[in-house]
C-alpha atoms as a PDB file:
ATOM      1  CA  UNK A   1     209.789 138.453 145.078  1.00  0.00           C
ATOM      2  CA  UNK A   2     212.133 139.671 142.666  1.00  0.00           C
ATOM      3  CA  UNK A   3     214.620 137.443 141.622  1.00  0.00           C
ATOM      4  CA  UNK A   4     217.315 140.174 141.718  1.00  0.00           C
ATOM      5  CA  UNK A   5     217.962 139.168 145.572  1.00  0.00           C
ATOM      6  CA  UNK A   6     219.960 136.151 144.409  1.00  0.00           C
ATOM      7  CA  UNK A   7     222.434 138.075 143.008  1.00  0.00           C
ATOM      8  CA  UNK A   8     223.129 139.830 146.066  1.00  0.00           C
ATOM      9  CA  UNK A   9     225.371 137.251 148.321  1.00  0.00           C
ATOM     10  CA  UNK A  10     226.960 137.126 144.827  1.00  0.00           C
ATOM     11  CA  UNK A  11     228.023 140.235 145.039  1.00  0.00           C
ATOM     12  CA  UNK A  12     228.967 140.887 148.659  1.00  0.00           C
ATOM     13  CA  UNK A  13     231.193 137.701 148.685  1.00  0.00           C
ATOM     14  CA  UNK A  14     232.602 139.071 145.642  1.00  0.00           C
ATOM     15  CA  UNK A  15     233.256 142.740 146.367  1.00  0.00           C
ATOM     16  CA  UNK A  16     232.712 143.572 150.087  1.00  0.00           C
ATOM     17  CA  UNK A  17     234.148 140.120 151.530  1.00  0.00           C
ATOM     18  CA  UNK A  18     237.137 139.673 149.045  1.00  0.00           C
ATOM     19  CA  UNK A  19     238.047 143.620 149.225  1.00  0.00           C
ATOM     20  CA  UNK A  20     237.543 143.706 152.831  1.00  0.00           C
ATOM     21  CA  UNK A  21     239.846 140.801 153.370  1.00  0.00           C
ATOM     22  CA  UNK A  22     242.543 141.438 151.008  1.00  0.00           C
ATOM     23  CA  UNK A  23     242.287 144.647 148.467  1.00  0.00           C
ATOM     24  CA  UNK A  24     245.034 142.712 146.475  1.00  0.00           C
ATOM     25  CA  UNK A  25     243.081 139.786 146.308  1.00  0.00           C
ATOM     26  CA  UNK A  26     239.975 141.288 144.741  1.00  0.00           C
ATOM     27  CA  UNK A  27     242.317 142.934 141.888  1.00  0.00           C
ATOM     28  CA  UNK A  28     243.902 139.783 141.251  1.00  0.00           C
ATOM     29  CA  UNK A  29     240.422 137.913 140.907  1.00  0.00           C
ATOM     30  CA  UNK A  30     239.544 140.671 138.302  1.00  0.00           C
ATOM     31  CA  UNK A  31     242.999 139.581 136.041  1.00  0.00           C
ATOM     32  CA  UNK A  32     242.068 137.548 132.574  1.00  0.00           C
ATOM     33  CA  UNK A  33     245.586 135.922 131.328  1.00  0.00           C
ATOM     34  CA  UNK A  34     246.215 136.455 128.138  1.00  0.00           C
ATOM     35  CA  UNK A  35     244.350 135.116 125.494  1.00  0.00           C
ATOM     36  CA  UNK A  36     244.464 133.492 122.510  1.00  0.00           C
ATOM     37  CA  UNK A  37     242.312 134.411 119.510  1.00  0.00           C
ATOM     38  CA  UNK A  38     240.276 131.701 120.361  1.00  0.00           C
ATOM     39  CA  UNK A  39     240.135 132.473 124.060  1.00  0.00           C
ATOM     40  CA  UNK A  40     239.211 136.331 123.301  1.00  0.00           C
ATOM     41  CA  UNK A  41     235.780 135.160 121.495  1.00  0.00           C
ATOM     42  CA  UNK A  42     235.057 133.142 124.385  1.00  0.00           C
ATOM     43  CA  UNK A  43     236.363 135.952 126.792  1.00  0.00           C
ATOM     44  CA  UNK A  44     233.182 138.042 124.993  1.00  0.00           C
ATOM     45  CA  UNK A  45     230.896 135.534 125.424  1.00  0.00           C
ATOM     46  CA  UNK A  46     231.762 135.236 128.966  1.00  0.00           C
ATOM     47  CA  UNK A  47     231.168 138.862 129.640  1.00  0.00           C
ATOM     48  CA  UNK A  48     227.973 139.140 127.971  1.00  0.00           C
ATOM     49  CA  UNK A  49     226.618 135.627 129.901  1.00  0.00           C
ATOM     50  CA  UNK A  50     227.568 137.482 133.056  1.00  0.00           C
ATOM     51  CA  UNK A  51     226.468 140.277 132.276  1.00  0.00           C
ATOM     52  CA  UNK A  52     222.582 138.856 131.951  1.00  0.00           C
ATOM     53  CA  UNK A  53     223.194 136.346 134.614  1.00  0.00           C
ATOM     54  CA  UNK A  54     223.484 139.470 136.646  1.00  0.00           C
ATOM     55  CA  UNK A  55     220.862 141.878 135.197  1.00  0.00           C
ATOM     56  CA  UNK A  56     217.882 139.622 133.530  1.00  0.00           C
ATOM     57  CA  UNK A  57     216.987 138.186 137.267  1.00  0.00           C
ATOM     58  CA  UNK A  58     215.327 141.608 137.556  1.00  0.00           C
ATOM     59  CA  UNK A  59     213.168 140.904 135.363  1.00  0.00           C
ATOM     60  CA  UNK A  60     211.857 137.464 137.173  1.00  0.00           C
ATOM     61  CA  UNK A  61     210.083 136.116 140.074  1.00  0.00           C
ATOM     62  CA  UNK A  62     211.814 133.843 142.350  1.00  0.00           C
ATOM     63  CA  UNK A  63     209.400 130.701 142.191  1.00  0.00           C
ATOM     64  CA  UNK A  64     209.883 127.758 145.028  1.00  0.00           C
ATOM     65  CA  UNK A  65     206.550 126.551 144.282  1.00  0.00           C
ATOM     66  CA  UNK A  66     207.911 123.073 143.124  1.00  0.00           C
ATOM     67  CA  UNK A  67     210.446 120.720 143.748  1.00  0.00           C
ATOM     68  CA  UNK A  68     212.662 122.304 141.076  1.00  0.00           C
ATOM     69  CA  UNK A  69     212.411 125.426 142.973  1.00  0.00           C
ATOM     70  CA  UNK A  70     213.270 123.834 146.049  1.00  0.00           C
ATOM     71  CA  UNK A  71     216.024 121.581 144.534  1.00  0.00           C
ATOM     72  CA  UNK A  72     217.147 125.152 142.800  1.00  0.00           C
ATOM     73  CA  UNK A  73     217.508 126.913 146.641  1.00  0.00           C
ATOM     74  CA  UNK A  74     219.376 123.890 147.792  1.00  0.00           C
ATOM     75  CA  UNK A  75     222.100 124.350 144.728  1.00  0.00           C
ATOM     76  CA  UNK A  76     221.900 128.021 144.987  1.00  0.00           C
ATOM     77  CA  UNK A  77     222.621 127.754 148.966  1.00  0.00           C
ATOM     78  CA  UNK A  78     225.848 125.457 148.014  1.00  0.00           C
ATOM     79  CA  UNK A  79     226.983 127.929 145.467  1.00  0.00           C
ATOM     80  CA  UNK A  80     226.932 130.189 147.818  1.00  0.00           C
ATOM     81  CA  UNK A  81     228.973 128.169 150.484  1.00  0.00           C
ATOM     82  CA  UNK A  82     231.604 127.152 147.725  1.00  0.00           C
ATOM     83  CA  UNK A  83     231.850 130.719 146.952  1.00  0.00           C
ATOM     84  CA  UNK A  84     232.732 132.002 149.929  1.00  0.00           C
ATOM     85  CA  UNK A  85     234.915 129.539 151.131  1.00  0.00           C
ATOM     86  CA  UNK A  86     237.107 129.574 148.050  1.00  0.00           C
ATOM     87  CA  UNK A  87     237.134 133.378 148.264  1.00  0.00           C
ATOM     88  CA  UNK A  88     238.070 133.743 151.696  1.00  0.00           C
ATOM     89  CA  UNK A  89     241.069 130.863 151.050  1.00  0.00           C
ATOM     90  CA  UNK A  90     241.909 132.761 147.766  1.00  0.00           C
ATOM     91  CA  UNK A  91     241.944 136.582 150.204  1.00  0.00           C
ATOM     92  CA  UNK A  92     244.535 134.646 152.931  1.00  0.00           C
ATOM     93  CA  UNK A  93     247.385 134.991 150.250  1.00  0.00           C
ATOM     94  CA  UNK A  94     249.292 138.023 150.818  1.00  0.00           C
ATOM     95  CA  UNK A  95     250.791 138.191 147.619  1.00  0.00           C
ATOM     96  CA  UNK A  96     250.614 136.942 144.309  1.00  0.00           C
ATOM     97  CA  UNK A  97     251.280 133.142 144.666  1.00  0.00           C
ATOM     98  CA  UNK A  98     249.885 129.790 143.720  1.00  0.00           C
ATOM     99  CA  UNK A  99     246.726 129.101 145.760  1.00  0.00           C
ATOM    100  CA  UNK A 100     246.856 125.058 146.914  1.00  0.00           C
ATOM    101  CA  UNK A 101     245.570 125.573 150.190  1.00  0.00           C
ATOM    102  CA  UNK A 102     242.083 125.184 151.619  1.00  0.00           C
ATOM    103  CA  UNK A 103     239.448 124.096 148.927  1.00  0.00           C
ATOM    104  CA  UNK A 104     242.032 124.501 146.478  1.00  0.00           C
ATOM    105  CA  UNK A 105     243.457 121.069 147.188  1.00  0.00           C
ATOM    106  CA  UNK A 106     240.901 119.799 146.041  1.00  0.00           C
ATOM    107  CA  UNK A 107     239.836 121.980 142.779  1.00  0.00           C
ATOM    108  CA  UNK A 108     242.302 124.215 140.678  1.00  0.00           C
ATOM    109  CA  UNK A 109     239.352 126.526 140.420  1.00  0.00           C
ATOM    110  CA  UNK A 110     236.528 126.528 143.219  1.00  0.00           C
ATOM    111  CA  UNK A 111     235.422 129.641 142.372  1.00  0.00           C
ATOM    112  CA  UNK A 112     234.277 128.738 138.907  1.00  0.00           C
ATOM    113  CA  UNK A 113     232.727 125.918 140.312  1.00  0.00           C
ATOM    114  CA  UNK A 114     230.702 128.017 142.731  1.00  0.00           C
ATOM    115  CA  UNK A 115     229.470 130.366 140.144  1.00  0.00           C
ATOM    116  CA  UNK A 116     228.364 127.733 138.192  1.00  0.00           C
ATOM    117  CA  UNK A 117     226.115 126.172 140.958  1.00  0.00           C
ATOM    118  CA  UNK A 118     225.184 129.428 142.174  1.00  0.00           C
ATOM    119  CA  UNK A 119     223.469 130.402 138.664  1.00  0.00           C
ATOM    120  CA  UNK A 120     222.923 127.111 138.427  1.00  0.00           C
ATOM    121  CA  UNK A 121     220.533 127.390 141.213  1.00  0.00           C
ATOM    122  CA  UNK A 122     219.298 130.436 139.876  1.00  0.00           C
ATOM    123  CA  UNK A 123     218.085 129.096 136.752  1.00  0.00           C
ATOM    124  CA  UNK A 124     216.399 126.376 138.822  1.00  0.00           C
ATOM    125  CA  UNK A 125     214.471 128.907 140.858  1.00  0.00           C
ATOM    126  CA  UNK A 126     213.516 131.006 137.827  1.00  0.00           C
ATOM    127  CA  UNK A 127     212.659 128.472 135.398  1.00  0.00           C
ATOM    128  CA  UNK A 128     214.065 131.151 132.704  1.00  0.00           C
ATOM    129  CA  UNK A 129     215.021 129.764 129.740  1.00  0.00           C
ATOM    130  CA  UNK A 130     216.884 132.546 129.112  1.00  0.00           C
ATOM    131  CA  UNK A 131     218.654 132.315 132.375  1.00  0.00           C
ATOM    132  CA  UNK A 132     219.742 128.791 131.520  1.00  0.00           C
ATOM    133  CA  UNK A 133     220.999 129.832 128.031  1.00  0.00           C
ATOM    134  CA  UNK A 134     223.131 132.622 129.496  1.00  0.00           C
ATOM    135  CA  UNK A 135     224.501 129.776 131.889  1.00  0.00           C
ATOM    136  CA  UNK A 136     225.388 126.889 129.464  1.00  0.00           C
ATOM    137  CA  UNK A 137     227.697 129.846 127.486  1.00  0.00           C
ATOM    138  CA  UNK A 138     228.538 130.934 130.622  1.00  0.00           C
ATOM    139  CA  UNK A 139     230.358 127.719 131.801  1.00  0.00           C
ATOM    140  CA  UNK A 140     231.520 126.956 127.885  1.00  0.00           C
ATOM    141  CA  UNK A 141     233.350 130.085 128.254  1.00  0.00           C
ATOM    142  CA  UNK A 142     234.470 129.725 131.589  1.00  0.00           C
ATOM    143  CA  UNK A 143     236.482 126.921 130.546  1.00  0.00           C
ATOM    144  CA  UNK A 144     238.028 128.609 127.832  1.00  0.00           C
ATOM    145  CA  UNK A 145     239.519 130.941 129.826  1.00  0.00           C
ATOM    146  CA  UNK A 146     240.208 128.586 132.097  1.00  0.00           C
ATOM    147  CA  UNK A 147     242.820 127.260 129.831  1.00  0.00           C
ATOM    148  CA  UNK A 148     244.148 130.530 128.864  1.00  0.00           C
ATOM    149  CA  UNK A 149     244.676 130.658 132.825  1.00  0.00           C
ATOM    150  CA  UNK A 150     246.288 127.401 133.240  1.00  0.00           C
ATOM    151  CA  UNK A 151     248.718 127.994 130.104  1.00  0.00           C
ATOM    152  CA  UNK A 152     249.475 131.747 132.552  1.00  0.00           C
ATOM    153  CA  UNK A 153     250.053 129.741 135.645  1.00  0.00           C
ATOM    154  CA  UNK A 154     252.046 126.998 133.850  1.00  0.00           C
ATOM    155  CA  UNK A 155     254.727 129.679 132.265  1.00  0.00           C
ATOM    156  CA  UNK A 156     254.465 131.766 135.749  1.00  0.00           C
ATOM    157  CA  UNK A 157     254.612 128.803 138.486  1.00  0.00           C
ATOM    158  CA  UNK A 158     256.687 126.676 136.097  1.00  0.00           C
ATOM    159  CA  UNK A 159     257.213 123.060 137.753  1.00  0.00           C
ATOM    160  CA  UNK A 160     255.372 124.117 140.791  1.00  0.00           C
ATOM    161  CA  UNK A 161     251.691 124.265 139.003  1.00  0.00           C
ATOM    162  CA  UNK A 162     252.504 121.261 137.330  1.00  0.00           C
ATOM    163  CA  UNK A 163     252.582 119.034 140.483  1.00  0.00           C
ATOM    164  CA  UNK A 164     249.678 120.737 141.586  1.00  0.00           C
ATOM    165  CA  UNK A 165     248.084 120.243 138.562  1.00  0.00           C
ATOM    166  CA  UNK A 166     248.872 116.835 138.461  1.00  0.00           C
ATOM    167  CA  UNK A 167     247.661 115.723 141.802  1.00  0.00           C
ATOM    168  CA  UNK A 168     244.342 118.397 141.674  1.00  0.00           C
ATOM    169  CA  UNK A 169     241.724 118.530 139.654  1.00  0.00           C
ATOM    170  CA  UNK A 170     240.515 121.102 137.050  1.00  0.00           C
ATOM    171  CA  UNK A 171     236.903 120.886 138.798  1.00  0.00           C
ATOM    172  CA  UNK A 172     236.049 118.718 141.159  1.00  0.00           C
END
């Protein structure tokens, strides 16, 4: 099968079920703070890891002919899960607010999380090389931005995203 059908709960959660539930929502999700020089080269090589996250699985076979496979639809399957309950906590916002409810008191950022062990899982079915590449930039740059998001919420949320950042973690 082609492995191009993994990336397809990927992007229903993330366009049809977050647009669906709140249009606001799914523009928000699309914001990058502001970045610093720094932050902008890893804001590139974000792009460009998701970008062949996204398009190189049509070039591959899914493959759960081993227990990597196997282990590799397990961790894809949680992906999924995270991703979809951390989007449809991050859609019940009406406006544009600090998100600590729902899996957010647990993680400052779910959602990264979830993409992580949903390519994660991806690579594991694959067994692409390049696949795992495109990941380990992909989550170096993720937590780039990351920062350049926390420095946003910290100037926008003030004192309030400082609590919550000091009782929740940056991950898990």
């Amino acid at each position: 099968m082609n492995s191009f059908v993994l990336i397809i709960p990927l992007l229903i959660i993330r366009f049809i079920i977050l647009g669906a539930l709140n249009p606001t929502a799914l523009k928000e999700v699309a914001y990058f703070a502001p970045l610093l020089e720094k932050e902008r080269i890893a804001y590139y090589v974000y792009q460009l890891a998701n970008a062949l996250l996204i398009i190189f699985p049509f070039f591959l076979k899914t493959r759960f002919d081993s227990i990597i496979g196997i282990l590799g639809g397990t961790i894809y399957l949680a992906g999924i899960l995270l991703l979809l309950i951390s989007t449809t906590n991050f859609a019940k916002s009406t406006k544009k607010e600090l998100r600590t409810q729902g899996i957010y008191r647990f993680s400052r950022n779910p959602m990264y999380v979830g993409y992580f062990l949903f390519f994660l899982g991806c690579v594991l079915i694959t067994k692409s090389v390049i696949l795992f590449v495109s990941l380990i930039s992909f989550q170096i740059s993720s937590h780039w931005i990351i920062l350049s998001e926390e420095r946003w919420c910290q100037e926008k949320f003030g004192e309030k995203y400082l609590s919550y950042k000091g009782k929740v973690r940056r991950y898990f």
